[in-house]
Protein backbone atom coordinates (compact mmCIF):
# COMPACT_ATOMS: atom_id res chain seq x y z
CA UNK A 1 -18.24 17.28 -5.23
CA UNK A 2 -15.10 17.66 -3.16
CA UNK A 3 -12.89 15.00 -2.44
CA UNK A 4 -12.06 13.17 0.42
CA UNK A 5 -10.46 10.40 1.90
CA UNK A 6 -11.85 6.96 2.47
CA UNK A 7 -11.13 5.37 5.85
CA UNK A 8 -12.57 3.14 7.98
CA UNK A 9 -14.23 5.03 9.94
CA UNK A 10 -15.86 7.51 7.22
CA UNK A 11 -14.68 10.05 4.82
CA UNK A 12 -12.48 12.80 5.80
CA UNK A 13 -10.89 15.91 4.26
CA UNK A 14 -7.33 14.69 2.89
CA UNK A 15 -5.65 17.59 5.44
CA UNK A 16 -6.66 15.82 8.32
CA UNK A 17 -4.75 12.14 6.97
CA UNK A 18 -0.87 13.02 8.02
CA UNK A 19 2.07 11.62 7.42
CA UNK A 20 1.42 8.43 6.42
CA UNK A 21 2.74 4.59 5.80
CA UNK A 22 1.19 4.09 2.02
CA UNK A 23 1.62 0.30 2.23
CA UNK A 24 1.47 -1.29 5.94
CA UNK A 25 -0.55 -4.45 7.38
CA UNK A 26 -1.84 -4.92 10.64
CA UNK A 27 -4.23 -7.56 10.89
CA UNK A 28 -3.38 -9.97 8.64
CA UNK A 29 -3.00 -14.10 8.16
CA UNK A 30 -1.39 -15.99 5.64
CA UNK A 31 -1.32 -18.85 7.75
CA UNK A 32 -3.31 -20.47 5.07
CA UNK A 33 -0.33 -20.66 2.63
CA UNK A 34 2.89 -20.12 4.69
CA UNK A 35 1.99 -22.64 7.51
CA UNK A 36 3.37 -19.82 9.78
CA UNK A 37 1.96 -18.09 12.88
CA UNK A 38 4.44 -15.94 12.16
CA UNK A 39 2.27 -14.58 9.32
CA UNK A 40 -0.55 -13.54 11.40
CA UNK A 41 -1.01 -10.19 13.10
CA UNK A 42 -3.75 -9.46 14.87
CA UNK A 43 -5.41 -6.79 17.27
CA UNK A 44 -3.41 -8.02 20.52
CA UNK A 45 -1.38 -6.07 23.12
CA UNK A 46 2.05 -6.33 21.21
CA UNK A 47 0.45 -4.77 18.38
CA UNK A 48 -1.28 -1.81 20.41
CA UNK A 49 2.07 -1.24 22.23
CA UNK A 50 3.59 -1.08 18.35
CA UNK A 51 0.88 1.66 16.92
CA UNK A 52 1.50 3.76 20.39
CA UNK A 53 4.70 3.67 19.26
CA UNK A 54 4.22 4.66 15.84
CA UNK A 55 1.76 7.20 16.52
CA UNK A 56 4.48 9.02 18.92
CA UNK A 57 6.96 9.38 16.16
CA UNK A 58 4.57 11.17 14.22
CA UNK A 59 2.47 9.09 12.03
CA UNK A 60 -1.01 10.55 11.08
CA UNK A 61 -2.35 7.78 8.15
CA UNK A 62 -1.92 4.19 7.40
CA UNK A 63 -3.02 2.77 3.98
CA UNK A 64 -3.98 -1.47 5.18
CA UNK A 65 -3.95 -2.77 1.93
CA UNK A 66 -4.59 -6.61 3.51
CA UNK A 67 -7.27 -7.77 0.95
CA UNK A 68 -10.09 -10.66 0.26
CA UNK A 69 -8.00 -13.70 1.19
CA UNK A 70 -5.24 -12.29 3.22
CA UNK A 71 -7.09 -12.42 6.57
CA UNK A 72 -8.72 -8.86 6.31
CA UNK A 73 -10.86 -7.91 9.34
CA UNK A 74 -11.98 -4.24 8.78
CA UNK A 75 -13.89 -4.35 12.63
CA UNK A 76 -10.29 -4.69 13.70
CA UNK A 77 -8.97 -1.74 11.69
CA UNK A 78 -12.18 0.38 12.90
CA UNK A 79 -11.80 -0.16 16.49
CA UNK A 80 -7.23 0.15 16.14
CA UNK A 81 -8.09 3.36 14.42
CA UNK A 82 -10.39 4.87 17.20
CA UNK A 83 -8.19 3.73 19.52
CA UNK A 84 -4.89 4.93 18.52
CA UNK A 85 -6.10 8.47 16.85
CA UNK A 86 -4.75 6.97 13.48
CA UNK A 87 -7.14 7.24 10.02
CA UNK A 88 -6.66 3.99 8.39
CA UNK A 89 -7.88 3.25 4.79
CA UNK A 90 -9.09 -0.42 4.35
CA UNK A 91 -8.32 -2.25 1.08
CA UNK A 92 -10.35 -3.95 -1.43
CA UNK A 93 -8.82 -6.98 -3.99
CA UNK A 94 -6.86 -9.43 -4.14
CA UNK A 95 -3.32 -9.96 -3.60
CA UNK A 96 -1.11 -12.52 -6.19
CA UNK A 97 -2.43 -16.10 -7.53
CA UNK A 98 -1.06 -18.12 -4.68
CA UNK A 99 -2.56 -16.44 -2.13
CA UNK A 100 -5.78 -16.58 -4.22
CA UNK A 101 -9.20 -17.82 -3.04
CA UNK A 102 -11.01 -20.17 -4.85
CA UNK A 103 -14.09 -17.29 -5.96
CA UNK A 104 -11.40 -15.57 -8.23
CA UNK A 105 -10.68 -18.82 -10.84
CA UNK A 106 -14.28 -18.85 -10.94
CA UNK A 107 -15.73 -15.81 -11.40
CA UNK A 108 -15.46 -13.57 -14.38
CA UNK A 109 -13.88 -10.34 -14.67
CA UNK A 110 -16.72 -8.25 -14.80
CA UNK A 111 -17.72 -10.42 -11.36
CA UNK A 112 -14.72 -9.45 -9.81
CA UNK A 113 -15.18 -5.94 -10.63
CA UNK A 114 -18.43 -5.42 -8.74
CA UNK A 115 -17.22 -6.78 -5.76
CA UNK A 116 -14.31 -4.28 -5.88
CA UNK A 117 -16.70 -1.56 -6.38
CA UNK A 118 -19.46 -2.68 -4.02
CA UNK A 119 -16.56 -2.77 -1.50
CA UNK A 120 -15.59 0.60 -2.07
CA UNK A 121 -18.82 1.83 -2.25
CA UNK A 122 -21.31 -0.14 0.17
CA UNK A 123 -19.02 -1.46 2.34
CA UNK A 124 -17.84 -4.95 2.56
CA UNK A 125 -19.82 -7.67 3.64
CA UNK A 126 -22.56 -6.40 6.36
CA UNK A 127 -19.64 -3.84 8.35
CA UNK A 128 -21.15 -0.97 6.15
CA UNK A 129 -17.20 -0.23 6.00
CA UNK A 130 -16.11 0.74 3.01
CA UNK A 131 -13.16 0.36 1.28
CA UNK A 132 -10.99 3.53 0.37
CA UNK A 133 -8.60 1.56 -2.06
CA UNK A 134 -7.82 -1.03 -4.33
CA UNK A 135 -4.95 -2.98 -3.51
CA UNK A 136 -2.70 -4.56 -2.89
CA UNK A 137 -3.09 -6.08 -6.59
CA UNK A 138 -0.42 -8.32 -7.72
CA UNK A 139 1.70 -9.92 -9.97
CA UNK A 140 3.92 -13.20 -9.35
CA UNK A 141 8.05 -13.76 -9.57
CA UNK A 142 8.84 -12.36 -12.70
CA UNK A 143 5.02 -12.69 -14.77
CA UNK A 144 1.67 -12.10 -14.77
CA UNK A 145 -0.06 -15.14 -14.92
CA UNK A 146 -3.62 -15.37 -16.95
CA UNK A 147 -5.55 -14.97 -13.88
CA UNK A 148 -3.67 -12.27 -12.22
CA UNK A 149 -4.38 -10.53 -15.53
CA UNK A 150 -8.03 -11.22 -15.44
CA UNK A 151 -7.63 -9.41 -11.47
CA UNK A 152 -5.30 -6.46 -12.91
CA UNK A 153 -8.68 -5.46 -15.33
CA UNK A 154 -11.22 -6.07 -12.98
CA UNK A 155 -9.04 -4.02 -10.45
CA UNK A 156 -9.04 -1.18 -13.75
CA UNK A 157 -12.33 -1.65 -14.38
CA UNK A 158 -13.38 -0.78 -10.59
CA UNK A 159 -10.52 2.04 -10.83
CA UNK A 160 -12.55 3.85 -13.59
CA UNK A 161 -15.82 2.81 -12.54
CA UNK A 162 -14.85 4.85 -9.00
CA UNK A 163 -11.89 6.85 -9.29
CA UNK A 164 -10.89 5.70 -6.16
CA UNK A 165 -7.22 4.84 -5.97
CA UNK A 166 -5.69 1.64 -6.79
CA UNK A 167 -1.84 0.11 -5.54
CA UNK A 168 -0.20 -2.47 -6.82
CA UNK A 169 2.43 -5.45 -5.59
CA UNK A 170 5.73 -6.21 -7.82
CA UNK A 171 6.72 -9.31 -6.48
CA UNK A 172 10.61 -8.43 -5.39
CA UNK A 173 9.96 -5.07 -7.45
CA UNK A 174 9.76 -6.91 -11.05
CA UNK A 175 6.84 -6.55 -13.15
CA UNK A 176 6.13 -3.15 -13.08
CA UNK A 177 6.44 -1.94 -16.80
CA UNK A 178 4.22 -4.76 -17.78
CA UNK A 179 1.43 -3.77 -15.06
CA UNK A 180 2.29 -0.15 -16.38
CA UNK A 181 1.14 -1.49 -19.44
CA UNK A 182 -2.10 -3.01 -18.83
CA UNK A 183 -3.17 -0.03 -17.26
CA UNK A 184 -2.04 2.19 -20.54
CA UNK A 185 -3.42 -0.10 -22.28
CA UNK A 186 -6.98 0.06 -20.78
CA UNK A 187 -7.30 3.74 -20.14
CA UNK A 188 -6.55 3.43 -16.29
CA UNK A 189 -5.83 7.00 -14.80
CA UNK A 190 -2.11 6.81 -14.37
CA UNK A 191 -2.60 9.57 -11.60
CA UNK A 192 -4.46 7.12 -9.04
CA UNK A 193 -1.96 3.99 -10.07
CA UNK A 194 0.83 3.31 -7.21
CA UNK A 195 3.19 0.89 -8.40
CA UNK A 196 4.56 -0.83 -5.07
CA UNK A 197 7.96 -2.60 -3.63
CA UNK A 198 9.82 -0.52 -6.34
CA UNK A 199 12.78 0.03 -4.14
CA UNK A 200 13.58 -3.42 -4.17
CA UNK A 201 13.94 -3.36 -7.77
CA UNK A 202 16.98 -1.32 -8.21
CA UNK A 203 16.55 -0.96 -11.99
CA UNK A 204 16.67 2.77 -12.79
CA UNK A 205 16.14 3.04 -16.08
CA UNK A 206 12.81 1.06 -15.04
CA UNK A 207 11.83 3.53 -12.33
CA UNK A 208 12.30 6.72 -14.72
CA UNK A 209 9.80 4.88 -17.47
CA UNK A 210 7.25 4.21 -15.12
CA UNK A 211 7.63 7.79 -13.41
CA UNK A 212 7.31 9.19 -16.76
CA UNK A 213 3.59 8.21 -16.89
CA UNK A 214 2.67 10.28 -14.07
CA UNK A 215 2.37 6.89 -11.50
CA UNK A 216 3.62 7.03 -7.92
CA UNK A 217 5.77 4.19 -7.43
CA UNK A 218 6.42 3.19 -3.51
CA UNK A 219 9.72 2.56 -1.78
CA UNK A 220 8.00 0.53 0.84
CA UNK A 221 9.51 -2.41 2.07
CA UNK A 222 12.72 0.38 4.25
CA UNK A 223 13.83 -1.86 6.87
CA UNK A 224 14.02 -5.18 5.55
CA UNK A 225 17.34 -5.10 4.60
CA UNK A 226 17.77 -8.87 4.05
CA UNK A 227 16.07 -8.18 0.87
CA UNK A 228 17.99 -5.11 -0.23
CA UNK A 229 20.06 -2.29 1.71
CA UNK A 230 18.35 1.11 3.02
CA UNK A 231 21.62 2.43 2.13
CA UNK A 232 20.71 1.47 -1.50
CA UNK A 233 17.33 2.42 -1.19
CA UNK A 234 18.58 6.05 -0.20
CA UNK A 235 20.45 6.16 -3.06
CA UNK A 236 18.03 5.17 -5.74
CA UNK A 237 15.69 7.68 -3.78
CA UNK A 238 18.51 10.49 -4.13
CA UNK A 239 18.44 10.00 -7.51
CA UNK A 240 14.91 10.64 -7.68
CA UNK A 241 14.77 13.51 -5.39
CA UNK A 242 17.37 15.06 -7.60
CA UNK A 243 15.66 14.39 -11.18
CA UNK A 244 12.66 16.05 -10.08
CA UNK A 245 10.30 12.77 -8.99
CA UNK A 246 9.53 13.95 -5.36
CA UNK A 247 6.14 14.81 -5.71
CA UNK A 248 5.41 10.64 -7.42
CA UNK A 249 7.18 9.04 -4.27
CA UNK A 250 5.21 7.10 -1.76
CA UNK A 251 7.13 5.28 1.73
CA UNK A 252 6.43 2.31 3.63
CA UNK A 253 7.74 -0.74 5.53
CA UNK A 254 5.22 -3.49 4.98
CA UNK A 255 5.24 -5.53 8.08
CA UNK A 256 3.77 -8.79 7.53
CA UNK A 257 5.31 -10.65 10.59
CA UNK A 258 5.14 -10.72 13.92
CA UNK A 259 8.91 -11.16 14.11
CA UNK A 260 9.42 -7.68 12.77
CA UNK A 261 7.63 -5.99 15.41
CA UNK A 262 9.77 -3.66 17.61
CA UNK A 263 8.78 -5.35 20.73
CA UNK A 264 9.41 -8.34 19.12
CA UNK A 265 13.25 -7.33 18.28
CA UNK A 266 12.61 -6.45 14.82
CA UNK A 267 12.76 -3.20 13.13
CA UNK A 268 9.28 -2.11 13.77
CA UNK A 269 6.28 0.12 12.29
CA UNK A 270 8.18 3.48 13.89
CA UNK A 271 11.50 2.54 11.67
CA UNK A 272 10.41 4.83 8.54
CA UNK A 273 10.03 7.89 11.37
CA UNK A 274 12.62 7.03 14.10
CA UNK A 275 15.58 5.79 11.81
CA UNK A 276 15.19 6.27 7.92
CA UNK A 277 13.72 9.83 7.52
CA UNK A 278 16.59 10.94 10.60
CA UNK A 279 19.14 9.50 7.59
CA UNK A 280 17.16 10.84 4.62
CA UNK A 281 17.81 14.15 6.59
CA UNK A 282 21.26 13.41 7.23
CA UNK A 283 21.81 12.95 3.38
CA UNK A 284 19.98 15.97 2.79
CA UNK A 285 17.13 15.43 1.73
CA UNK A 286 14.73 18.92 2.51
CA UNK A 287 11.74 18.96 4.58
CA UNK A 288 9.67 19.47 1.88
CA UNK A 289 10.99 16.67 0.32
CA UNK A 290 9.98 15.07 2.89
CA UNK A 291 6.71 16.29 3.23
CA UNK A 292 5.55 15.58 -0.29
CA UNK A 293 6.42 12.07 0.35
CA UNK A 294 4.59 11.50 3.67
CA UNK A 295 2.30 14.16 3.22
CA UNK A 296 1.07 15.34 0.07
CA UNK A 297 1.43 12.74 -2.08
CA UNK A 298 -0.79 9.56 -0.43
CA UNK A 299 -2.91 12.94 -0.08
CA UNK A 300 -3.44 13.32 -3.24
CA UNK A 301 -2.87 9.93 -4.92
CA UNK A 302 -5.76 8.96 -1.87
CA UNK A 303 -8.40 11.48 -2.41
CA UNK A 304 -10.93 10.81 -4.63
CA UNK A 305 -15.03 12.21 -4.92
């Protein structure tokens, strides 16, 4: 059986998903929690005028990975991806114990599980879309608390159960060697694990251990420099490139305010295309570099049968 990629609206040959954002939200609301309209982004005319935007500086795939309790509306996603020519690949999870719903302290593991894999199998709730993903799993400031564990191995057991790809969240990059671990530990496929938000970690030594196990780990949070430099992340990246890790690196931006729209005077969806591959180039960094980044790799680390 060949493989393909899963988006919303079908299956498609992983040639025809281009460069992509590996880590991106657009309809999203975690209103419930932050209290914030700012939090919520929906299918409105600011956000069209952002994804015509993005899809003139090139991009060809976005990877949603807004899950159960983060204000997912796959409808949305279906009808932004016909509109703007974009494939899109819809999530299935949960995100990190604050933001969790109430259905994930009670149910079991082996619960949780099925719903990941009826989600990426079925489709998710009557939409008959189906997940191509499991993400964006996560794990809190500095731990992993009992019942983001219990989330991690129902994530692994849907992983195995599927082989469909699964991407994690490292709350401001830490935690990574001890999600690396539960997944080594269980017998997850290394090779479909994503380890996200590593660039704002800026612990080598960390990043060359968890590259080691044949993981992707994502830079994606490039733009937000109030939370670390680009000019760091390019270097850390650099690094990489150099030691031989360019075919394990995934980029994003992970927009998940309204304030950091472009036409809202923030950096924007297009900044990974207009203004941080232009320096990668600058410093540089080859096109086929580049191209296993935004190309190959969420190709392959995306495809599954």
């Amino acid at each position: 059986m060949s493989q393909q990629i899963r988006t919303v609206t079908g299956d498609i040959p992983p040639d025809r998903f281009g460069p992509a954002m590996i880590h991106e939200h657009m309809v999203l609301d975690l209103s419930r929690i932050r209290g914030d309209r700012n939090a919520v982004l929906y299918d409105s005319a600011f956000l069209n005028r952002e994804l015509n935007r993005l899809r003139k500086v090139g991009c060809g795939g976005i990877v949603e990975v807004t899950n159960r309790g983060m204000g997912r509306e796959v409808r949305s996603l279906k009808t932004l991806s016909k509109r703007h020519g974009i494939p899109i690949v819809a999530s299935t999870g949960y995100y990190k114990q604050t933001y969790y719903t109430e259905e994930v302290f009670q149910k079991s593991e082996e619960e949780l599980s099925e719903i990941f894999i009826s989600e990426l199998t079925e489709g998710i709730r009557d939409t008959q879309i189906r997940a191509g993903i499991i993400a964006e799993i996560g794990s809190s400031l500095n731990e992993i608390t009992e019942h983001e564990e219990k989330v991690f191995r129902a994530a692994i057991q849907g992983q195995k159960a599927t082989g469909a790809p699964l991407s994690t969240h490292c709350e401001l990059g830490t935690m990574g060697p001890a999600q690396l671990r539960l997944f080594t530990q269980t017998g997850a496929n290394t090779a479909k694990i994503s380890i996200g938000h590593q660039d704002l970690n800026g612990n080598r030594e960390e990043h060359d251990a968890l590259l080691r196990t044949g993981c992707y780990i994502q830079f994606d949070t490039i733009g937000k420099n109030h939370y670390r430099s680009d000019h760091d992340r390019i270097e850390d990246l650099l690094r990489l490139l150099d030691r031989g890790y360019g075919n394990q690196l995934m980029l994003s931006c992970d927009i998940t305010k309204q304030s950091y729209w472009k036409v809202n005077g923030g950096f924007g969806y297009e900044y990974l295309f207009s203004t941080f591959l232009p320096e990668l180039r600058r410093q540089g960094v080859s096109r086929k570099e580049i191209e296993a980044m935004m190309v190959h790799n969420p190709q392959r680390f995306l495809a599954f049968a």
